[in-house]
Protein backbone atom coordinates (compact mmCIF):
# COMPACT_ATOMS: atom_id res chain seq x y z
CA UNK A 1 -62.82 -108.52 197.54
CA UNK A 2 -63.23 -104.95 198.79
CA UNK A 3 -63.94 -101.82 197.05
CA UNK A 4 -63.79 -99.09 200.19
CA UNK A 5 -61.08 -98.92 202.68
CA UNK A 6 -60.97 -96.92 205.96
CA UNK A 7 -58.04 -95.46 206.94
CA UNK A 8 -57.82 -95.94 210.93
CA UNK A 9 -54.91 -93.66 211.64
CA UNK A 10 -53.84 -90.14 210.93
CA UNK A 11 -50.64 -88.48 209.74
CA UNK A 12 -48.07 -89.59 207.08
CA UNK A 13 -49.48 -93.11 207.33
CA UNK A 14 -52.94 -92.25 206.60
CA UNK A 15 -51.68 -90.33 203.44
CA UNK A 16 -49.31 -93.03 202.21
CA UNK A 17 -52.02 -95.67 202.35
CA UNK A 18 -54.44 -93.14 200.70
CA UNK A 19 -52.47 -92.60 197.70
CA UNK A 20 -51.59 -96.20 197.17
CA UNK A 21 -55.44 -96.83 197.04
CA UNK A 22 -55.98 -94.58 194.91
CA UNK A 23 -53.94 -95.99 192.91
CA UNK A 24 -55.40 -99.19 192.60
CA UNK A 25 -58.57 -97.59 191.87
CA UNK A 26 -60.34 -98.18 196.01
CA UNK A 27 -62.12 -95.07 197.28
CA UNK A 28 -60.90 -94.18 200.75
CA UNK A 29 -62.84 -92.95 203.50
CA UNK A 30 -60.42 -90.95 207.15
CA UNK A 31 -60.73 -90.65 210.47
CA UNK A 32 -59.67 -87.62 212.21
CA UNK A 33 -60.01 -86.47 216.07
CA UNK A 34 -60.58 -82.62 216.55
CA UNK A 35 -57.42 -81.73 216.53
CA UNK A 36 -56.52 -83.38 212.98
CA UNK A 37 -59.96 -81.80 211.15
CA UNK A 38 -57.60 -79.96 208.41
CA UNK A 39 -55.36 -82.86 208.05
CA UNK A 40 -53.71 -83.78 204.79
CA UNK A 41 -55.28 -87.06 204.99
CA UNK A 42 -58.34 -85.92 205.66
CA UNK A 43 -58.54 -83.40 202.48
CA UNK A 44 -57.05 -85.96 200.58
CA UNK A 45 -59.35 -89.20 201.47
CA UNK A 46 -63.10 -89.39 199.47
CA UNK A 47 -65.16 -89.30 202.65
CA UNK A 48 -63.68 -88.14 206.20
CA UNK A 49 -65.67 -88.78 209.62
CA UNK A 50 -64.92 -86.81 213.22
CA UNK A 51 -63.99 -89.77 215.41
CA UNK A 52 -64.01 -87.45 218.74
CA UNK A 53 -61.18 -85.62 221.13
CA UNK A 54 -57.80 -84.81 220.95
CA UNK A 55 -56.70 -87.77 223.11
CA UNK A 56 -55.79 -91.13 221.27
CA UNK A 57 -57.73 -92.90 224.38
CA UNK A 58 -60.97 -91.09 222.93
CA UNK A 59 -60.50 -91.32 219.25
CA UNK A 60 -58.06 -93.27 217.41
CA UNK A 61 -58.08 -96.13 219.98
CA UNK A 62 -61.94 -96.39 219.66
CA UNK A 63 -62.64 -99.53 218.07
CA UNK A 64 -66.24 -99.31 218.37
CA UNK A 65 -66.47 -95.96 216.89
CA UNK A 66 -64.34 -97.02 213.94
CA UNK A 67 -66.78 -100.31 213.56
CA UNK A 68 -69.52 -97.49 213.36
CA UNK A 69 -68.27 -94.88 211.10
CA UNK A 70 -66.87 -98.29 208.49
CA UNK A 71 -70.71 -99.51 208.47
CA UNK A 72 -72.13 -95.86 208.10
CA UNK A 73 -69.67 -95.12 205.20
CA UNK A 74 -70.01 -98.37 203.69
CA UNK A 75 -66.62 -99.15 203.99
CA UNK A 76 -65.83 -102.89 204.09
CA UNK A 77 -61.90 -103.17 204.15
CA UNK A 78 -59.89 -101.37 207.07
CA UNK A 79 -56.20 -100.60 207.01
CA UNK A 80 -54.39 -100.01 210.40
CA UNK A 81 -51.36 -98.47 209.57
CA UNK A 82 -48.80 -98.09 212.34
CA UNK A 83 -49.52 -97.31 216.19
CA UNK A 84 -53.08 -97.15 217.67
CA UNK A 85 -54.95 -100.35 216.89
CA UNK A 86 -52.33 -102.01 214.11
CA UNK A 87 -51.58 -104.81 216.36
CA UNK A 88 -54.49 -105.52 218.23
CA UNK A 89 -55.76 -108.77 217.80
CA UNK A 90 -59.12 -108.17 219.43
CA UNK A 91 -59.70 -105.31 216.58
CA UNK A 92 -58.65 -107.63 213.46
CA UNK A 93 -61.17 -110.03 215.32
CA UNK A 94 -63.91 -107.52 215.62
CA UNK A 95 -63.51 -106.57 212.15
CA UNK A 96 -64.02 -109.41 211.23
CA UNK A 97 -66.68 -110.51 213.46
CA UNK A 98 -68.54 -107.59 211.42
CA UNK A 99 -67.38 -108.51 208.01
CA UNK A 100 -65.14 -105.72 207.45
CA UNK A 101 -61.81 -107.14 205.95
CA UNK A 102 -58.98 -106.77 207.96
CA UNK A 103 -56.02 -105.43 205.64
CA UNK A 104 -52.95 -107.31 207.97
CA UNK A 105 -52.82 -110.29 209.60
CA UNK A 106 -54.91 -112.87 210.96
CA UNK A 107 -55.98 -112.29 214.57
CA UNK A 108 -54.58 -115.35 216.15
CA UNK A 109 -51.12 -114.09 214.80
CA UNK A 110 -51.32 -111.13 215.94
CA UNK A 111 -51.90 -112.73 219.32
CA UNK A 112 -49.01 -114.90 218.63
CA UNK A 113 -46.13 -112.52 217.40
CA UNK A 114 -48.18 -109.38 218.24
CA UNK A 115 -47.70 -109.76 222.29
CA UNK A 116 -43.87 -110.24 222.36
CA UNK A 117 -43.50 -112.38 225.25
CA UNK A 118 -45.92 -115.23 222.73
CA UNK A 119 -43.84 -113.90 219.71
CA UNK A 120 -40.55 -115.43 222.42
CA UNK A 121 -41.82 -118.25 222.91
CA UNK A 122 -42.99 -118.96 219.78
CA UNK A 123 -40.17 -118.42 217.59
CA UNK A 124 -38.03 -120.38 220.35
CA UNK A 125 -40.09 -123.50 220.20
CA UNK A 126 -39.61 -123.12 216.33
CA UNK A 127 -35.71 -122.81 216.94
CA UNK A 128 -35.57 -119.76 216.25
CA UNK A 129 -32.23 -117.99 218.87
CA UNK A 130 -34.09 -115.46 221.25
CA UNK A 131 -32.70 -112.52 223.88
CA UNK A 132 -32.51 -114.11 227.13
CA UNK A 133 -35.36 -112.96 229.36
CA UNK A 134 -38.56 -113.25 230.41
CA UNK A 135 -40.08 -116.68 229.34
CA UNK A 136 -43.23 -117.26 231.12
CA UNK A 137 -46.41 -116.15 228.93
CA UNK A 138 -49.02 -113.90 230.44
CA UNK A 139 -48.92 -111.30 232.69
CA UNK A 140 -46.26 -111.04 235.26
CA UNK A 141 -46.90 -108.77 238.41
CA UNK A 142 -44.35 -105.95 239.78
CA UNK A 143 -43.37 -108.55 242.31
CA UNK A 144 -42.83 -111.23 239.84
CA UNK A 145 -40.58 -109.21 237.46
CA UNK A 146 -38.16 -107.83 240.88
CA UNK A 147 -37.77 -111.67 241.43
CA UNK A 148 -37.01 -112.54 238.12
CA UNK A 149 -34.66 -110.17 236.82
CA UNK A 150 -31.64 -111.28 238.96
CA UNK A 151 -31.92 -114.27 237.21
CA UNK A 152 -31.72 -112.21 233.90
CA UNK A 153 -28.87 -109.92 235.05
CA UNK A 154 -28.35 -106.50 234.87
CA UNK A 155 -28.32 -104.19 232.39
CA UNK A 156 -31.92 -105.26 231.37
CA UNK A 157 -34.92 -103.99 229.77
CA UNK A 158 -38.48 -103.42 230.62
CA UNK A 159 -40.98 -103.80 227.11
CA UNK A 160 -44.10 -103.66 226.43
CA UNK A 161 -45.70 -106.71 225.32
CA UNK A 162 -47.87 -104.70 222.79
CA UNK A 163 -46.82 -102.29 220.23
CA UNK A 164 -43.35 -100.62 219.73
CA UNK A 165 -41.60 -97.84 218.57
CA UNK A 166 -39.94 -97.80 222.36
CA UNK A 167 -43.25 -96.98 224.27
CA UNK A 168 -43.04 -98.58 227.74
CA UNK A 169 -39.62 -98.90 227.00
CA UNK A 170 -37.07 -98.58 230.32
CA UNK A 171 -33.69 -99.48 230.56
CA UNK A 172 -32.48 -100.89 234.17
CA UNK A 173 -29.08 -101.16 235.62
CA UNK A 174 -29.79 -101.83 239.41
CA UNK A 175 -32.53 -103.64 241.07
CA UNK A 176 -33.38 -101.12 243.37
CA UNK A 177 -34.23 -98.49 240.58
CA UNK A 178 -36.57 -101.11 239.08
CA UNK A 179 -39.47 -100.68 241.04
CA UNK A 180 -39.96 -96.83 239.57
CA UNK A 181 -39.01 -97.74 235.94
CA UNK A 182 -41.86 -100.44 235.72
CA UNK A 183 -44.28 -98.05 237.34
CA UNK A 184 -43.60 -95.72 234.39
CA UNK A 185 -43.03 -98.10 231.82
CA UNK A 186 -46.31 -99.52 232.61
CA UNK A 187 -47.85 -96.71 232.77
CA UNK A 188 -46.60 -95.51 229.32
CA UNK A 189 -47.82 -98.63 227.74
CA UNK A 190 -50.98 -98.15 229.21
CA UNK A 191 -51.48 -94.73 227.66
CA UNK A 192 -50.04 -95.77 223.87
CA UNK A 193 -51.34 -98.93 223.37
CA UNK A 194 -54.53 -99.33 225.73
CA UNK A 195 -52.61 -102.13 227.40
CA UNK A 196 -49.91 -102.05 230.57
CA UNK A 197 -48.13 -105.13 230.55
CA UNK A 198 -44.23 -105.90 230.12
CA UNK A 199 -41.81 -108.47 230.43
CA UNK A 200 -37.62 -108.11 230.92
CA UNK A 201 -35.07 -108.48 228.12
CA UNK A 202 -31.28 -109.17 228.70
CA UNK A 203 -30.00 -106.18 227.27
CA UNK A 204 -27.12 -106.90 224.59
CA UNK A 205 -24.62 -104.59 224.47
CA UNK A 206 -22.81 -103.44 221.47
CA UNK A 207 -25.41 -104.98 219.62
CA UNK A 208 -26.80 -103.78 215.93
CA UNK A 209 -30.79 -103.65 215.52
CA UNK A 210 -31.24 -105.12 211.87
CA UNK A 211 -34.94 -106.47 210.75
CA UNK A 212 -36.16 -108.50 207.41
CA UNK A 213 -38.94 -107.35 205.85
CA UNK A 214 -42.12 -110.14 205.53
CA UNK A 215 -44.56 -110.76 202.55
CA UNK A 216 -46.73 -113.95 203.14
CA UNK A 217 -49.97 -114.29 201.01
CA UNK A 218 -53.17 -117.37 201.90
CA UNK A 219 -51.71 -119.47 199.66
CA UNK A 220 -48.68 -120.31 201.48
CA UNK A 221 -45.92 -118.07 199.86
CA UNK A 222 -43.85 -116.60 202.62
CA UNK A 223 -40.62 -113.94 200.83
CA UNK A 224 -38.52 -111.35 203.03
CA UNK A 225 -37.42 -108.31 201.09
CA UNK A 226 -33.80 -108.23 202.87
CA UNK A 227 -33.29 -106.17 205.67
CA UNK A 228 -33.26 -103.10 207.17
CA UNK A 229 -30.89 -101.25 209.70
CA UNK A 230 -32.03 -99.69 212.14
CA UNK A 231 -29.13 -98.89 214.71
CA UNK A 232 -29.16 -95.04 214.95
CA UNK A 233 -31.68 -94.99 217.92
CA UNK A 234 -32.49 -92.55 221.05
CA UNK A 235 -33.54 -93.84 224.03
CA UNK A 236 -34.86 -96.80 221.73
CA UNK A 237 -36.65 -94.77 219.41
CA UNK A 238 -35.46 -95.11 215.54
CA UNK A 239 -34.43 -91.96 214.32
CA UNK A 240 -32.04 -93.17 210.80
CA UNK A 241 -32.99 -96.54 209.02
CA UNK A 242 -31.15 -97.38 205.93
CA UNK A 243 -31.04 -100.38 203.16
CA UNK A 244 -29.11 -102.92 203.00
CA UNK A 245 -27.36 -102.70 206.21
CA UNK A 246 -23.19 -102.26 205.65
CA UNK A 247 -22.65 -104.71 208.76
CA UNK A 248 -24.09 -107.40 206.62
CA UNK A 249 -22.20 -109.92 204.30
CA UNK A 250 -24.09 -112.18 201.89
CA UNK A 251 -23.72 -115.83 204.40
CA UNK A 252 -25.71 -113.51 207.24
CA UNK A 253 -27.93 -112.06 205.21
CA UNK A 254 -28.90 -115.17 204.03
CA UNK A 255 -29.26 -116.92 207.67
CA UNK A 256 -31.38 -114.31 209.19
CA UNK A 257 -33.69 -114.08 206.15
CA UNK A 258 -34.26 -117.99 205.94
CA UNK A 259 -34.87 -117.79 210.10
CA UNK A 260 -37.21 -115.07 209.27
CA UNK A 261 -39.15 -116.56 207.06
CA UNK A 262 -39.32 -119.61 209.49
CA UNK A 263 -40.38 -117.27 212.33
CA UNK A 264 -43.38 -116.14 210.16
CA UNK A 265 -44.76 -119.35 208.90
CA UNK A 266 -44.44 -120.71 212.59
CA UNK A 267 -47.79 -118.55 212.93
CA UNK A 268 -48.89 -118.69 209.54
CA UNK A 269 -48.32 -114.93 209.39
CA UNK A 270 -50.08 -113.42 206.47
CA UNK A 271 -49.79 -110.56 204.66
CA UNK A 272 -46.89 -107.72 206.05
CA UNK A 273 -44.81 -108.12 208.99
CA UNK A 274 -41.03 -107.53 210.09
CA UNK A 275 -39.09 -109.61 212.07
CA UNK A 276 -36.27 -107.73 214.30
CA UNK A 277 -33.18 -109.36 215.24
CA UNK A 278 -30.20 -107.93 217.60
CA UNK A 279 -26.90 -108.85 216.25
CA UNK A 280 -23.80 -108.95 218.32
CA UNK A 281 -19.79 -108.14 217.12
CA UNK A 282 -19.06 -111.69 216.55
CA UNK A 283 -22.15 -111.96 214.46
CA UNK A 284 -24.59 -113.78 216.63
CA UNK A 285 -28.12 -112.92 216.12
CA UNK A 286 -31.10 -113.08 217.88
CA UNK A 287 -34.98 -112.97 217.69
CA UNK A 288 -36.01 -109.58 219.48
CA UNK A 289 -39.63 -109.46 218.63
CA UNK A 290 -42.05 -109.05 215.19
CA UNK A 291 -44.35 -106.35 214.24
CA UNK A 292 -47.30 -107.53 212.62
CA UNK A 293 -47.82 -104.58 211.08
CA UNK A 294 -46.40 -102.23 208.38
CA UNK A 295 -43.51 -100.18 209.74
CA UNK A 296 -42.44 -96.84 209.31
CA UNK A 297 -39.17 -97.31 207.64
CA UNK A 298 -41.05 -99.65 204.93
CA UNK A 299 -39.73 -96.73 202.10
CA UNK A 300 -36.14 -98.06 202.55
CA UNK A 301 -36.91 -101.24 201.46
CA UNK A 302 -39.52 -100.29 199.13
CA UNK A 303 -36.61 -98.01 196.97
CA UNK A 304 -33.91 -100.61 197.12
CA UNK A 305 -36.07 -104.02 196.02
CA UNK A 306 -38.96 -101.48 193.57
CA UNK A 307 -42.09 -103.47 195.73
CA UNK A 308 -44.95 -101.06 196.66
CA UNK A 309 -45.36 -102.86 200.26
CA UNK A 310 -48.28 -101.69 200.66
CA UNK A 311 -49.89 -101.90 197.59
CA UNK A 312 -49.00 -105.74 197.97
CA UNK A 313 -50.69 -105.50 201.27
CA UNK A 314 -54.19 -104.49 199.26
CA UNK A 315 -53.03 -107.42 197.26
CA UNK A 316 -53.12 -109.94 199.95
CA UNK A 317 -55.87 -108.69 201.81
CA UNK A 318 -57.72 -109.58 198.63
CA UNK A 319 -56.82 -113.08 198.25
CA UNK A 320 -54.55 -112.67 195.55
CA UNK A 321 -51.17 -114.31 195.34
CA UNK A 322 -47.76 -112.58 196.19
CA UNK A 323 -46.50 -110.90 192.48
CA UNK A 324 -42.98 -111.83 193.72
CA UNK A 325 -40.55 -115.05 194.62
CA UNK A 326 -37.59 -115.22 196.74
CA UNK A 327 -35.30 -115.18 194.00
CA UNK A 328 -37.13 -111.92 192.52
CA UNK A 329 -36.10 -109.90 195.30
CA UNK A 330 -32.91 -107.84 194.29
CA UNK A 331 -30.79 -105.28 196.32
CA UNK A 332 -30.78 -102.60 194.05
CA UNK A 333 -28.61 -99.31 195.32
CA UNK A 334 -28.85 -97.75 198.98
CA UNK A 335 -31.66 -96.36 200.63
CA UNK A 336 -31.33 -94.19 204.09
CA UNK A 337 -34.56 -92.32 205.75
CA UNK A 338 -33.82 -89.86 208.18
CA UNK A 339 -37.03 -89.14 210.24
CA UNK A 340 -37.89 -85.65 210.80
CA UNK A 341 -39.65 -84.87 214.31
CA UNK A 342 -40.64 -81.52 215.98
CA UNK A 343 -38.46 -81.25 218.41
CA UNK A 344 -35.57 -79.30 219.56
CA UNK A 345 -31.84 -80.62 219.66
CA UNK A 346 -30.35 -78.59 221.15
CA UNK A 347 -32.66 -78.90 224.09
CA UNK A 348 -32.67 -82.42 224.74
CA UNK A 349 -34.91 -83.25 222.18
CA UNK A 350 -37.48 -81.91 224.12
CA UNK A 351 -41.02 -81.79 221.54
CA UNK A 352 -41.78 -78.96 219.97
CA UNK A 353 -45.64 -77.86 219.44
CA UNK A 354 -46.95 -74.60 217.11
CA UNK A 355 -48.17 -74.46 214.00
CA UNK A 356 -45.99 -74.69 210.51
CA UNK A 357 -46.02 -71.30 208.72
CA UNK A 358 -44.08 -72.45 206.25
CA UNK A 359 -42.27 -75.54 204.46
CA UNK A 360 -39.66 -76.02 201.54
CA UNK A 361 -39.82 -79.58 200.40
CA UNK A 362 -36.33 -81.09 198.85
CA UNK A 363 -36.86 -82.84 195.64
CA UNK A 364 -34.64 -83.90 192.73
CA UNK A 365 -33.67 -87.69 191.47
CA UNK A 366 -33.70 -90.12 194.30
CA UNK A 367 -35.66 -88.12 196.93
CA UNK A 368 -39.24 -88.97 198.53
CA UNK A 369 -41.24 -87.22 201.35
CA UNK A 370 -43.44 -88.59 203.08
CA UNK A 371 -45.58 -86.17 204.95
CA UNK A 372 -49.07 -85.52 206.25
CA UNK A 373 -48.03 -81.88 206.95
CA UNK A 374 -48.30 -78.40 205.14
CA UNK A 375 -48.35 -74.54 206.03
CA UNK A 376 -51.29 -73.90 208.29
CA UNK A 377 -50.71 -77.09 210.26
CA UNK A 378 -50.84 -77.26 213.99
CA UNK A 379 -48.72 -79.22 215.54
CA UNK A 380 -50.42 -80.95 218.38
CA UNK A 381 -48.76 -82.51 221.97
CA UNK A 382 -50.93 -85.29 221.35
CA UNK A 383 -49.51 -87.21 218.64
CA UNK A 384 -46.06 -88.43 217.92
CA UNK A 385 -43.95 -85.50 216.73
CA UNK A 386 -42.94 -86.92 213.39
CA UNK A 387 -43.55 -84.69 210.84
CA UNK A 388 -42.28 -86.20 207.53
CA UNK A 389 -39.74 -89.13 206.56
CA UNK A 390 -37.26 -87.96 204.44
CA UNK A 391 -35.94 -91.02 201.79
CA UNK A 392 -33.24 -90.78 199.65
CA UNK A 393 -32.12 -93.49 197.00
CA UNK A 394 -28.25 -93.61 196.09
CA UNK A 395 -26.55 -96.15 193.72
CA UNK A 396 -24.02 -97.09 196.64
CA UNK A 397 -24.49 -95.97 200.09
CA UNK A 398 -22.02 -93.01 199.70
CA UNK A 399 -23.95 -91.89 197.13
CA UNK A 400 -27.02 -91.98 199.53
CA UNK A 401 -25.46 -90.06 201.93
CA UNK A 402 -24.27 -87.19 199.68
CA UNK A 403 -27.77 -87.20 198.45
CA UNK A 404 -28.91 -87.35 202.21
CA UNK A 405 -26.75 -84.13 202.98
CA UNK A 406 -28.05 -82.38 200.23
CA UNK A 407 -31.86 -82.32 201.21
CA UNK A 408 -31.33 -82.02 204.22
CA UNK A 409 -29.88 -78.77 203.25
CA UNK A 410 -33.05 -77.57 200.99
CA UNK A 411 -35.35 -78.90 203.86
CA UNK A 412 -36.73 -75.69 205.09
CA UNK A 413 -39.70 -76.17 208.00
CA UNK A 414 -40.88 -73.10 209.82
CA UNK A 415 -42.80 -72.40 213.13
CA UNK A 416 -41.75 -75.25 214.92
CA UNK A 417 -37.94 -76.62 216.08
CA UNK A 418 -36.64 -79.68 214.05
CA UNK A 419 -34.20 -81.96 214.50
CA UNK A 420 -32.90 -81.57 210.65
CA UNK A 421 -29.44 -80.09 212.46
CA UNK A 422 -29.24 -83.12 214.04
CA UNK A 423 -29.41 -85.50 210.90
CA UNK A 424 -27.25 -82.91 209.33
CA UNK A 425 -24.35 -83.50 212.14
CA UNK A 426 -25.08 -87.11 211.83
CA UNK A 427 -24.55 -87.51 207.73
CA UNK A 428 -21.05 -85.32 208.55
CA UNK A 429 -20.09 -87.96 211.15
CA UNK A 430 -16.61 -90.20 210.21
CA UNK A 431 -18.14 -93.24 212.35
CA UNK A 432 -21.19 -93.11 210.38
CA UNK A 433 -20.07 -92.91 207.04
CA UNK A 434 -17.39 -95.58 208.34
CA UNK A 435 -20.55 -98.06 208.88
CA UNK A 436 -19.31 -98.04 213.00
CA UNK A 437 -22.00 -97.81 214.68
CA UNK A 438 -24.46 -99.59 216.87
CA UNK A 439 -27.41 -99.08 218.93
CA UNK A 440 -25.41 -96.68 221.28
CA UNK A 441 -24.07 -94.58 219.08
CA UNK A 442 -26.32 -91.74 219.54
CA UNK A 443 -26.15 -91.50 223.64
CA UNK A 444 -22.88 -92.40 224.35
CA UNK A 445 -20.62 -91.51 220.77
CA UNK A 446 -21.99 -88.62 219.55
CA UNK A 447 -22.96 -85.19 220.90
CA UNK A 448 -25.10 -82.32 218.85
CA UNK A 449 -23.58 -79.79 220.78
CA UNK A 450 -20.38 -80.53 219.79
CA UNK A 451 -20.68 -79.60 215.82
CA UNK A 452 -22.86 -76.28 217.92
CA UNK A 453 -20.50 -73.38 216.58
CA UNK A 454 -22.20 -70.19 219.09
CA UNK A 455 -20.27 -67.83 217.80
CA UNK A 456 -21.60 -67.94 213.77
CA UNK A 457 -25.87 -68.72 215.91
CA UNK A 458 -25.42 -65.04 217.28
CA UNK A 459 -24.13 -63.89 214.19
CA UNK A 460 -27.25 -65.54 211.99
CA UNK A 461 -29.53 -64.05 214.82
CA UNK A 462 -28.29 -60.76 213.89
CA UNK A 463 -28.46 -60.98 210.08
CA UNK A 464 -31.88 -62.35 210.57
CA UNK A 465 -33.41 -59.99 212.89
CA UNK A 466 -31.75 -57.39 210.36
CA UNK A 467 -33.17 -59.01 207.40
CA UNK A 468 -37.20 -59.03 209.27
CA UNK A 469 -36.23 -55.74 209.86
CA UNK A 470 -35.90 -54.73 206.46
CA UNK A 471 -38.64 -56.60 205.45
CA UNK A 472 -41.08 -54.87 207.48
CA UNK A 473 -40.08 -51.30 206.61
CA UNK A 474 -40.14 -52.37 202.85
CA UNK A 475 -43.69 -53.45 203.80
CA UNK A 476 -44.53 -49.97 205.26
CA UNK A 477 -43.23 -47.99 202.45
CA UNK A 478 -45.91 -46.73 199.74
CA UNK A 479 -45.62 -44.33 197.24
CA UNK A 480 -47.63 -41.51 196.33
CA UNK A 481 -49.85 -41.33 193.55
CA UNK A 482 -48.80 -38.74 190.74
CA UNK A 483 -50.51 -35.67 190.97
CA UNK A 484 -50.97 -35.94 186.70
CA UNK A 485 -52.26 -39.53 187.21
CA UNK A 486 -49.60 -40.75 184.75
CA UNK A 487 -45.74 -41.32 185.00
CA UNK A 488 -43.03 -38.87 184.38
CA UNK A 489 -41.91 -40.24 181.55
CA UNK A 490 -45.05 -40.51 179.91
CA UNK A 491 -45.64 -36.96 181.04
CA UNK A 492 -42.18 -35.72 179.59
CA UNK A 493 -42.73 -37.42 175.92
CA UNK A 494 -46.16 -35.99 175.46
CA UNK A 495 -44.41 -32.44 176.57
CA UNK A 496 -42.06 -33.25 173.54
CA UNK A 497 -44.47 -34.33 170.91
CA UNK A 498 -46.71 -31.14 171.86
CA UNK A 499 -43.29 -28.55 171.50
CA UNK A 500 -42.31 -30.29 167.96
């Protein structure tokens, strides 16, 4: 049982785990580095401590000074979040090792499904289909991988064995550009997640990326909550994620959630995870890796089956059993997220830094933000440019997307370039709408600049520049002060009264 839990991550993540502890009646206590020291989460949390620098490498992937500010605060539960130090086995361990609970899983499965070249060989020895690749376990030199990947066949992928979210993440179609894409892939890796290795995947092409959702408790209950897809990707980073997936028919559904819930008790996984499959066009799927961790499309799944994941997180990381059995777990309605990152679209998506001078937040029935932003925030180069998740709930999935379309619309961020045109162009797009899609889409089916009208940007340049222009010389416009200190009309009716 814990009654304080540090927060060891920043952003939207910090403030969603916040608010759900609140909830439950646990006082919180943030981390911030210098550059997040006016930080939603950091207003919003009880107690907030300075961890140190801008970098990641000299604040939130400290371990030891997170150890040190939970035992100075008196904090004795710590939750991860996403990114930084959520799947590190040796910090679960060292939390433990200093009697801090751990709000995720156990260390050794971390270790297990939290390296993904274990997580392969794992699952496979518990016949569970995997992506051909890469099968030895441990780390494989330069020289190693170059003799390997013939073997593999081209295209391929280079991964990192820790963390996600398509960090060390290179695609390869030759072996002689190979050499120079594990360089940077490795060096990538090395800068996210404190750790440079990789290993090769085949790469499937045409392929959908669809994951299941995982709630395991100590007491042996292991549930998924359906699944999530997660197709609409950019140089494998997700950008759309929506619930349930319109690819899926009942028979698959049920197959890949009965394989992932054999993938996570093949570890004894506790507490929540998500397993990630690739599906082919004839329906084949295939273990890609799991994130022992919560992920940051959990809202989806959270609107269409009514669980608070992470509140069922707290749950489990107190011993309790899961509220919920298989047969609990309903698809209720559609759910898409559309993430919305600082950068520019129209500029090859190139990151956009400044600070926010001012927001509009959609609202309305069926719409959730999730945000760790407001006017006055900077927006640093030294964090991931996400700025808010945008959720909307539908009763079908056209429904969802009308709603989508419309808060998109009303989403008004200032100061820094969005890609909210892009998600705009996307919810407008036949193939989407159609379902017909996969994890290609985006590079090699759909262009931005082709929904780019230049003709009506120059003409809203204009009426904007006129419409500052106004603004300002309304803003330097007084008027004088009545020489009779009163109003002309006041003035005229006394006149009268006195000449009755």
């Amino acid at each position: 049982m814990f009654n304080k839990v540090l927060i060891a991550n920043r952003g939207e993540i910090a403030v969603r785990v916040i608010r759900a502890c609140r909830e439950v009646g646990l006082e919180t206590v943030a981390v911030f580095s210098e550059a997040d020291r006016q930080a939603l989460h950091v207003r919003l949390a009880d107690e907030a401590y300075l961890l140190g620098p801008a970098p990641s490498r000299e604040s939130y992937l400290r371990m030891d000074k997170i150890l040190e500010i939970a035992r100075l605060s008196g904090a004795d539960a710590i939750h991860p979040g996403y990114g930084f130090l959520a799947e590190r086995g040796d910090f679960a361990q060292a939390c433990l090792d200093a009697g801090i609970t751990f709000i995720g899983p156990n260390p050794s499965s971390i270790a297990a499904m939290g390296d993904k070249m274990t997580a392969r060989e794992t699952v496979r020895k518990a016949g569970v289909p995997v992506v051909p690749g890469t099968e030895d376990v441990g780390n494989l030199s330069d020289a190693d991988l170059l003799a390997i990947a013939p073997k593999i066949g081209f295209p391929l992928l280079i991964k990192a064995t820790a963390g996600g979210g398509g960090k060390g993440m290179r695609e390869v179609s030759s072996l002689e550009a190979m050499p120079e894409l594990l360089k940077s892939a490795r060096r990538e890796a090395e800068s996210a997640f404190g750790d440079g290795n990789v290993y090769l995947e085949k790469l499937v092409e045409g392929a959908r990326h669809i994951e299941f959702q995982i709630l395991a408790d100590e007491h042996g209950n292991v549930i998924h909550l359906n699944e999530r897809e997660c197709s609409i990707q950019r140089r494998h980073q997700k950008l759309v994620e929506e619930s349930p997936s319109s690819f899926m028919d009942e028979d698959l559904r049920r197959r890949m959630g009965d394989v992932a819930v054999k993938a996570a008790q093949a570890v004894n996984y506790v507490n929540a995870g998500t397993i990630e499959f690739l599906v082919d066009k004839d329906r084949n799927f295939y273990f890609l890796e799991m994130n022992t961790r919560l992920q940051v499309e959990h809202p989806v799944t959270e609107l269409v089956t009514g669980i608070d994941i992470v509140k069922e997180q707290l749950r489990i990381a107190r011993g309790r059993p899961l509220q919920y059995r298989q047969e609990d777990v309903k698809i209720n309605g559609a759910a898409i997220e559309c993430r919305i990152n600082a950068e520019d679209p129209f500029n090859g998506f190139m990151p956009s830094t400044g600070k926010i001078t001012h927001s509009i937040i959609p609202t309305g029935p069926g719409v959730r933000v999730d945000t760790g932003v407001f006017p006055g925030f900077e927006i640093s180069p030294y964090y991931d440019p996400m700025i808010s998740k945008l959720i909307v709930w539908g009763e079908t999935r056209a429904q969802a997307i009308l709603r989508m379309r419309r808060a998109l619309e009303e989403f008004r961020i200032v100061g820094v370039r969005t890609n909210i045109p892009f998600h705009q162009m996307l919810m407008d797009s036949h193939r989407f709408m159609g379902g017909q899609y996969d994890t290609r889409f985006i590079e090699e089916r759909f262009s931005i600049q082709e929904g780019r009208d230049e003709e009506a940007m120059k003409i809203a340049a204009v009426l904007a520049t006129l419409a500052a222009h106004e603004q300002t010389e309304r803003a330097a416009q007084f008027v004088q002060r009545n020489a009779r200190d009163t109003s002309n009309w006041k003035w005229v009716g006394r006149w009268e009264r006195m000449h009755r």
